[in-house]
Protein backbone atom coordinates (compact mmCIF):
# COMPACT_ATOMS: atom_id res chain seq x y z
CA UNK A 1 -79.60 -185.52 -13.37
CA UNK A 2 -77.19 -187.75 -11.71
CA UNK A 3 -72.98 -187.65 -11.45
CA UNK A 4 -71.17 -188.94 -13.88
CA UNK A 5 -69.49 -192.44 -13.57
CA UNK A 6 -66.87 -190.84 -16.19
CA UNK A 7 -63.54 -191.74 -14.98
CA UNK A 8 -61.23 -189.36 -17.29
CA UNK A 9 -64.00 -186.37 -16.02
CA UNK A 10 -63.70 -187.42 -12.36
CA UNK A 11 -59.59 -187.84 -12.10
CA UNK A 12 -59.16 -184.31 -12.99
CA UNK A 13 -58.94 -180.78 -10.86
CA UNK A 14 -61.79 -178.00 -11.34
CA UNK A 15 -62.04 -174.75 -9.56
CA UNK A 16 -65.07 -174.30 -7.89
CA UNK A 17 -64.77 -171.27 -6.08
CA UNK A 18 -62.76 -167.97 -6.05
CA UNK A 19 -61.22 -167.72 -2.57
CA UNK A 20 -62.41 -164.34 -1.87
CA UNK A 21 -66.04 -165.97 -2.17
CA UNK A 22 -65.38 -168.47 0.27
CA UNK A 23 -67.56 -166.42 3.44
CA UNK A 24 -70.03 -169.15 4.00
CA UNK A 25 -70.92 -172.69 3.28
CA UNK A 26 -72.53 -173.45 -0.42
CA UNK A 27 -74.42 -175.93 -1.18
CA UNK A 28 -73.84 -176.87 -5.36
CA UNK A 29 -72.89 -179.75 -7.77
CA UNK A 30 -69.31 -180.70 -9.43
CA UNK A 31 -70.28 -183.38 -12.77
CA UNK A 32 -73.44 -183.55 -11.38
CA UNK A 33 -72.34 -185.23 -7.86
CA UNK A 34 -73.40 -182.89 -4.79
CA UNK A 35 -70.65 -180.79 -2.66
CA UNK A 36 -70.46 -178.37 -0.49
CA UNK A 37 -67.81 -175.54 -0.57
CA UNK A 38 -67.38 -173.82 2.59
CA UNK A 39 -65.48 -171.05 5.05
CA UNK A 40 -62.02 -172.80 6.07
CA UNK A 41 -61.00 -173.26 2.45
CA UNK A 42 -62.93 -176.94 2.21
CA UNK A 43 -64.68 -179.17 0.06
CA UNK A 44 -67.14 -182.39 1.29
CA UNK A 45 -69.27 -184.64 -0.94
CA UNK A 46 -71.26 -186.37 1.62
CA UNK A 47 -69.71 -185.03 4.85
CA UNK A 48 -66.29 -186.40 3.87
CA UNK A 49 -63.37 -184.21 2.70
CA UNK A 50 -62.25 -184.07 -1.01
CA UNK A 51 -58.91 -182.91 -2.06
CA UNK A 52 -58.39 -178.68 -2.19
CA UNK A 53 -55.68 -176.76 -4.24
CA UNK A 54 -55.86 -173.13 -3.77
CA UNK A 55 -53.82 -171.44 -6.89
CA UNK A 56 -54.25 -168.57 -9.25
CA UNK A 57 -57.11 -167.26 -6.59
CA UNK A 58 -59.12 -169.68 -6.79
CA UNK A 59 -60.23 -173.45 -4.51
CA UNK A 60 -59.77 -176.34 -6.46
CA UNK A 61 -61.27 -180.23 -5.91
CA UNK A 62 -61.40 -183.43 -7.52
CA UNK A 63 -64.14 -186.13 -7.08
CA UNK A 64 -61.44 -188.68 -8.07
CA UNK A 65 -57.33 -189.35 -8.46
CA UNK A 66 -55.68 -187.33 -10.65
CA UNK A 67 -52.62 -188.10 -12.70
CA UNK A 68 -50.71 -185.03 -12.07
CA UNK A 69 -51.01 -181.22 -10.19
CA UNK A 70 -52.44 -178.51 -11.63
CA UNK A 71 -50.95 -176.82 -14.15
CA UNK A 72 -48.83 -173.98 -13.90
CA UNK A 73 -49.15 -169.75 -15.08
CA UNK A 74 -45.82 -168.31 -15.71
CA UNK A 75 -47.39 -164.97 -15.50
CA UNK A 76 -48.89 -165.67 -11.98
CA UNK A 77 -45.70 -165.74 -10.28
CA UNK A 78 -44.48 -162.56 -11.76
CA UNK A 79 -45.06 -160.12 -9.07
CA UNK A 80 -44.94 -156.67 -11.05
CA UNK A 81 -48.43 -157.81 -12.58
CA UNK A 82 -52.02 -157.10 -11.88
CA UNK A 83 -53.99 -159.78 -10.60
CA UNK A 84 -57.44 -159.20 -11.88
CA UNK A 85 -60.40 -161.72 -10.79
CA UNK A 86 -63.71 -161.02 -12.57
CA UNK A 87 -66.33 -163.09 -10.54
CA UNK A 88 -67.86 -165.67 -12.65
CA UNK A 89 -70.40 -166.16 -15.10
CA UNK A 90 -73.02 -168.81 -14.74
CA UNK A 91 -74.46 -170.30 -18.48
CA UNK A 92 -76.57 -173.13 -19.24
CA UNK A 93 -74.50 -175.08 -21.78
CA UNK A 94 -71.84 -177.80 -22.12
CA UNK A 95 -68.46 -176.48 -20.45
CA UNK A 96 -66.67 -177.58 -23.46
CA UNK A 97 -68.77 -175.65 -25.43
CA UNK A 98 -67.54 -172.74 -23.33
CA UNK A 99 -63.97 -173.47 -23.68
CA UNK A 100 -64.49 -174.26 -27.92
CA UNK A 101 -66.08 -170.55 -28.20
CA UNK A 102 -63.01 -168.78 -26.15
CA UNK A 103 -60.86 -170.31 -29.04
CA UNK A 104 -62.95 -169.01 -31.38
CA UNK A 105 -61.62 -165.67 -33.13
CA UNK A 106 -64.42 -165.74 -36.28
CA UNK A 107 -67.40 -164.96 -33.78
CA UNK A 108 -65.00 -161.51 -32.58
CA UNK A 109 -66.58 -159.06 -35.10
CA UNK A 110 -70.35 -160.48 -35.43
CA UNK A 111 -70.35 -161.02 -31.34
CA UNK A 112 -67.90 -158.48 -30.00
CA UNK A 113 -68.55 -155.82 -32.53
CA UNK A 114 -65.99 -152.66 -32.47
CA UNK A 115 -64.29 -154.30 -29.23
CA UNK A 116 -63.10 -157.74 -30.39
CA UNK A 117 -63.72 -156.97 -33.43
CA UNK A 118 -65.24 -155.21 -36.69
CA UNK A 119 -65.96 -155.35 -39.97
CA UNK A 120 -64.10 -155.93 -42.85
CA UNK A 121 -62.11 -156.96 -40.91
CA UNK A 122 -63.56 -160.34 -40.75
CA UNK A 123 -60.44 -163.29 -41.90
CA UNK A 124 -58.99 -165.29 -39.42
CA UNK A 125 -55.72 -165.60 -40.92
CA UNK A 126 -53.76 -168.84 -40.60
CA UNK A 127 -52.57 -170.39 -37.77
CA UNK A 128 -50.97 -173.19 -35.94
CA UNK A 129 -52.66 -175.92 -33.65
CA UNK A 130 -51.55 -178.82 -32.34
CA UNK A 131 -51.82 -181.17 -29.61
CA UNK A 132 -48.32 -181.46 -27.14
CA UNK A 133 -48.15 -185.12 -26.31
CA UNK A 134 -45.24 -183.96 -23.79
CA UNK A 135 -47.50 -181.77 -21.78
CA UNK A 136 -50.67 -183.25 -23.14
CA UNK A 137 -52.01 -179.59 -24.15
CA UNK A 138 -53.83 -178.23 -26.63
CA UNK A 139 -51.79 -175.26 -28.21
CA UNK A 140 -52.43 -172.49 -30.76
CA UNK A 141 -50.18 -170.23 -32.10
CA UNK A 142 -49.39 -167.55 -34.79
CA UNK A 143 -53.09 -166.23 -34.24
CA UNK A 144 -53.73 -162.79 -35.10
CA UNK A 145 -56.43 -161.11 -35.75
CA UNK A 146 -57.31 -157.27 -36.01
CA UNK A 147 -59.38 -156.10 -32.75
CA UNK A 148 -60.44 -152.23 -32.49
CA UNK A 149 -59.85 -151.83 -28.74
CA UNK A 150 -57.10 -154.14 -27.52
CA UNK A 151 -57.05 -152.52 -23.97
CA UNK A 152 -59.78 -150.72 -21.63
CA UNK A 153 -57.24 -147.81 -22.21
CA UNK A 154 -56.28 -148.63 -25.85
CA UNK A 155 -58.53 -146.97 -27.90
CA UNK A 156 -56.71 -147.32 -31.46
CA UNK A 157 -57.01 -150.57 -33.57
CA UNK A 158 -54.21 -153.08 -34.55
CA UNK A 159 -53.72 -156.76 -34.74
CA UNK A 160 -53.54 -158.89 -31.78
CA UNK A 161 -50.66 -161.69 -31.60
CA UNK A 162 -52.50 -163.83 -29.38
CA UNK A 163 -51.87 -167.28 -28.41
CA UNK A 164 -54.39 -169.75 -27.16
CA UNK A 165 -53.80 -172.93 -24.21
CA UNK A 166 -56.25 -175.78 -23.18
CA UNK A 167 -54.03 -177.15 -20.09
CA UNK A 168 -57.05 -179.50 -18.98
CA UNK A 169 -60.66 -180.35 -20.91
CA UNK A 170 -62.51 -177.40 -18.84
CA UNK A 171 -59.85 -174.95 -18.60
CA UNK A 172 -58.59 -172.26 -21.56
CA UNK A 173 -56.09 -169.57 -21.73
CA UNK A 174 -55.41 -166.69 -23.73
CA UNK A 175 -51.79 -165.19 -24.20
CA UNK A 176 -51.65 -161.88 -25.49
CA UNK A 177 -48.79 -159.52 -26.58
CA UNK A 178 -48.14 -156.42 -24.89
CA UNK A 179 -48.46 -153.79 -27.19
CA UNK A 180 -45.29 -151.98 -27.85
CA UNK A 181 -43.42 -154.96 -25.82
CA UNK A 182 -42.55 -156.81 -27.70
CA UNK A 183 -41.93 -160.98 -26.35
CA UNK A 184 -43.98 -159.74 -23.65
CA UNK A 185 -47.92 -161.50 -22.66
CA UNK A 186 -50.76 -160.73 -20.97
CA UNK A 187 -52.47 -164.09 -19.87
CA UNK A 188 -56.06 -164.39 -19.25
CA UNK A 189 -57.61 -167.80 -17.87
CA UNK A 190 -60.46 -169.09 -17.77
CA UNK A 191 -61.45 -171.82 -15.21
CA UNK A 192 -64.34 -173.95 -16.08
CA UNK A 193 -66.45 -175.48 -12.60
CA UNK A 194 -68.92 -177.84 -14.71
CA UNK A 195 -72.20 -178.19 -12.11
CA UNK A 196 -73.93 -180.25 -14.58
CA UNK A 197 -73.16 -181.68 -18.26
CA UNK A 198 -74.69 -178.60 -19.62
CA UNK A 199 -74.67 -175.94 -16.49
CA UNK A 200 -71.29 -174.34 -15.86
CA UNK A 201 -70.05 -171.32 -14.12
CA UNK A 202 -66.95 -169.60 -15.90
CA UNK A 203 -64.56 -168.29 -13.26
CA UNK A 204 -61.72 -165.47 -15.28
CA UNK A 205 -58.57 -164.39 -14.34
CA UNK A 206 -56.26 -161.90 -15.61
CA UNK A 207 -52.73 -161.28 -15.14
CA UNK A 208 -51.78 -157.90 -17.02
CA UNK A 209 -49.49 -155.35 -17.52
CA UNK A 210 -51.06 -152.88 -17.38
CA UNK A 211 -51.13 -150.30 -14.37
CA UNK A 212 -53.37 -147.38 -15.80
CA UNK A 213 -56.89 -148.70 -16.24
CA UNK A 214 -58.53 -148.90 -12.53
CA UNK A 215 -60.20 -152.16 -11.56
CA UNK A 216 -63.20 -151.05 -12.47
CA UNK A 217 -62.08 -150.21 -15.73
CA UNK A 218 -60.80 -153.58 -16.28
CA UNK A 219 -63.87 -155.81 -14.51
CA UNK A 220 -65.94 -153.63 -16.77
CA UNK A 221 -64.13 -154.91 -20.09
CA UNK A 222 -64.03 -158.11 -19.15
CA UNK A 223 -67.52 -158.84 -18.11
CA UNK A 224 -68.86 -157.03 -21.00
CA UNK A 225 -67.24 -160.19 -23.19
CA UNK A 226 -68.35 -163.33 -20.93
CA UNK A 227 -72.10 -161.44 -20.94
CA UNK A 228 -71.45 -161.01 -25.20
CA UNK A 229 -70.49 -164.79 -25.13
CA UNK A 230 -73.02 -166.10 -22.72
CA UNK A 231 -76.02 -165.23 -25.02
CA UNK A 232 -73.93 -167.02 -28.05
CA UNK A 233 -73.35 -169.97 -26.40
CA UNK A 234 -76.29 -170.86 -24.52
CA UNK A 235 -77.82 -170.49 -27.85
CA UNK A 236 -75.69 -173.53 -29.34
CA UNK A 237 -77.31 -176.67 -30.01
CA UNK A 238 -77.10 -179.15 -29.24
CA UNK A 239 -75.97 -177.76 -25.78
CA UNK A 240 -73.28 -180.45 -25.39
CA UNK A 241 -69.98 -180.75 -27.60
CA UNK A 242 -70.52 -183.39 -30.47
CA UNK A 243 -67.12 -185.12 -31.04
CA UNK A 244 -68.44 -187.38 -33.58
CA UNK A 245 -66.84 -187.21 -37.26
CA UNK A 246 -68.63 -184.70 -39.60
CA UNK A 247 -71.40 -183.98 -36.89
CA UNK A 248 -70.69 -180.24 -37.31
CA UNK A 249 -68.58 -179.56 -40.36
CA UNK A 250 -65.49 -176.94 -39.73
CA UNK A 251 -63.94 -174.24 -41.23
CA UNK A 252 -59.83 -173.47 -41.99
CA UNK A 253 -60.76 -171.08 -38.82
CA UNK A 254 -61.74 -173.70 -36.70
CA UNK A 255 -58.40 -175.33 -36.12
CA UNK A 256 -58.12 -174.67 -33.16
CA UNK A 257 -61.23 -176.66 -32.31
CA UNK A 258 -60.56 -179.51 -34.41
CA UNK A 259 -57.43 -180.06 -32.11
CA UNK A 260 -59.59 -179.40 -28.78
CA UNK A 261 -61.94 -182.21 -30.09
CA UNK A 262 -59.66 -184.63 -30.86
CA UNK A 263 -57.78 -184.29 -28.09
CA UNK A 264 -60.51 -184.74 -26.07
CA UNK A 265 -61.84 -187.69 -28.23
CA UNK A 266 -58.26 -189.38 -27.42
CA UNK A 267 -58.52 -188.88 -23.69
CA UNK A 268 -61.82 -191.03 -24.31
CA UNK A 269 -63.88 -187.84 -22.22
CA UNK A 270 -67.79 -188.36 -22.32
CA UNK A 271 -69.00 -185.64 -19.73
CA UNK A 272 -70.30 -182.52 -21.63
CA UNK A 273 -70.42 -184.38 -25.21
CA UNK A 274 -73.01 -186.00 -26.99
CA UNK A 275 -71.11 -189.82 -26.24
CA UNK A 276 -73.38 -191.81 -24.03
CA UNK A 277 -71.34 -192.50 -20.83
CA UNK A 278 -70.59 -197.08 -20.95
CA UNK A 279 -73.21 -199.08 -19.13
């Protein structure tokens, strides 16, 4: 498979690599173009340099110019929180497939049974999406939904007030309410480092309140989801994202992912969906 020619894919930044991983020269693929991510904090394609960011943890690179820096996580600059990186995940599908199912809240009780989720409690009440032209985000808000365990070391159910954020095509963010604190999030991230149009690896980060669970505690939880999701989505098919009109019908719950695709329909992105890339 060869790189993409896709300009809006190639003037954007992905993370690659978490910077505690960053012990020894790899050899892997960004869009499908060859790179190399080594010790020193650098990128090549080809023996020559590429662009590096290092934020939220994590080495970031771009094959091409971007518009603008990466975006920013109010909750990573807040020092009383708990950084939590969970490693990544590696799954054989579209990386905008990845980022559609983190929006997702119907698959929580069928896919993340009596964690996410449970039955009857199985509505996704209403909620608000919408695409911010200012920031040029994808947003959702007013989402909640009833989850069984909402912490490692919160047993008891109750409803989430979450709120979801698509800063960039391959990166999505969750922002959760603090139980009991009312105005105050959790925010969980999830980095997107698209090797090919349908082979990704799925880089999380936390930043949380909480200062009970142990790390363990919380790697534990969190991996337990990506591994739940992985088998879900590298089951999709097609493996890439259709943005075509009426090529997979949607639900009131999906509004979230009507937005996403349209959005990145607008932006005129190819990489990852079922659009042929122009001669």
């Amino acid at each position: 498979m060869t790189g993409t020619q896709d300009p809006v894919a190639l003037n954007d930044w992905y993370a690659v690599a978490s910077l505690t991983d960053l012990t020894r020269a790899e050899e892997t693929k960004l869009l499908g173009h060859p790179i190399t991510v080594g010790p020193g904090k650098c990128v090549t394609r080809n023996g020559v340099a590429l662009p590096v960011r290092e934020k939220f943890g994590v080495l970031w690179t771009t094959l091409g110019t971007p518009n603008k820096e990466i975006f920013d996580i109010a909750e990573s600059e807040d020092a009383t929180r708990r950084f939590v990186p969970c490693g990544w995940v590696k799954m054989r599908a579209s990386g905008l497939r990845v980022v559609e199912n983190f929006l997702d809240m119907a698959h929580f009780p069928f896919v993340h049974t009596d964690i996410l989720g449970s039955e009857p409690h199985t509505e996704v009440l209403g909620y608000k999406s919408e695409i911010r032209h200012e920031v040029d985000e994808v947003w959702a808000t007013n989402c909640k939904f009833f989850q069984p365990q909402m912490t490692s070391t919160r047993p008891d159910g109750e409803f989430a007030q979450l709120t979801y954020r698509v800063p960039s095509p391959f990166v999505v963010m969750l922002y959760r309410v603090v139980p009991d604190r009312e105005g105050v999030e959790d925010a969980i991230a999830l980095f997107i480092h698209p090797i090919e149009e349908d082979l990704v690896r799925a880089i999380p980060v936390m930043y949380l309140t909480d200062q009970q669970a142990t790390q363990t505690q919380l790697l534990r939880f969190e991996q337990v989801i990506f591994l739940q999701d992985r088998i879900i989505v590298e089951n999709q098919r097609p493996l890439l994202l259709p943005l075509e009109a009426r090529a997979e019908i949607p639900t009131r719950a999906d509004s979230s992912s009507v937005a996403y695709r349209r959005w990145l329909k607008q932006k005129g992105l190819t990489f990852g969906t079922t659009t042929p890339e122009a001669a």
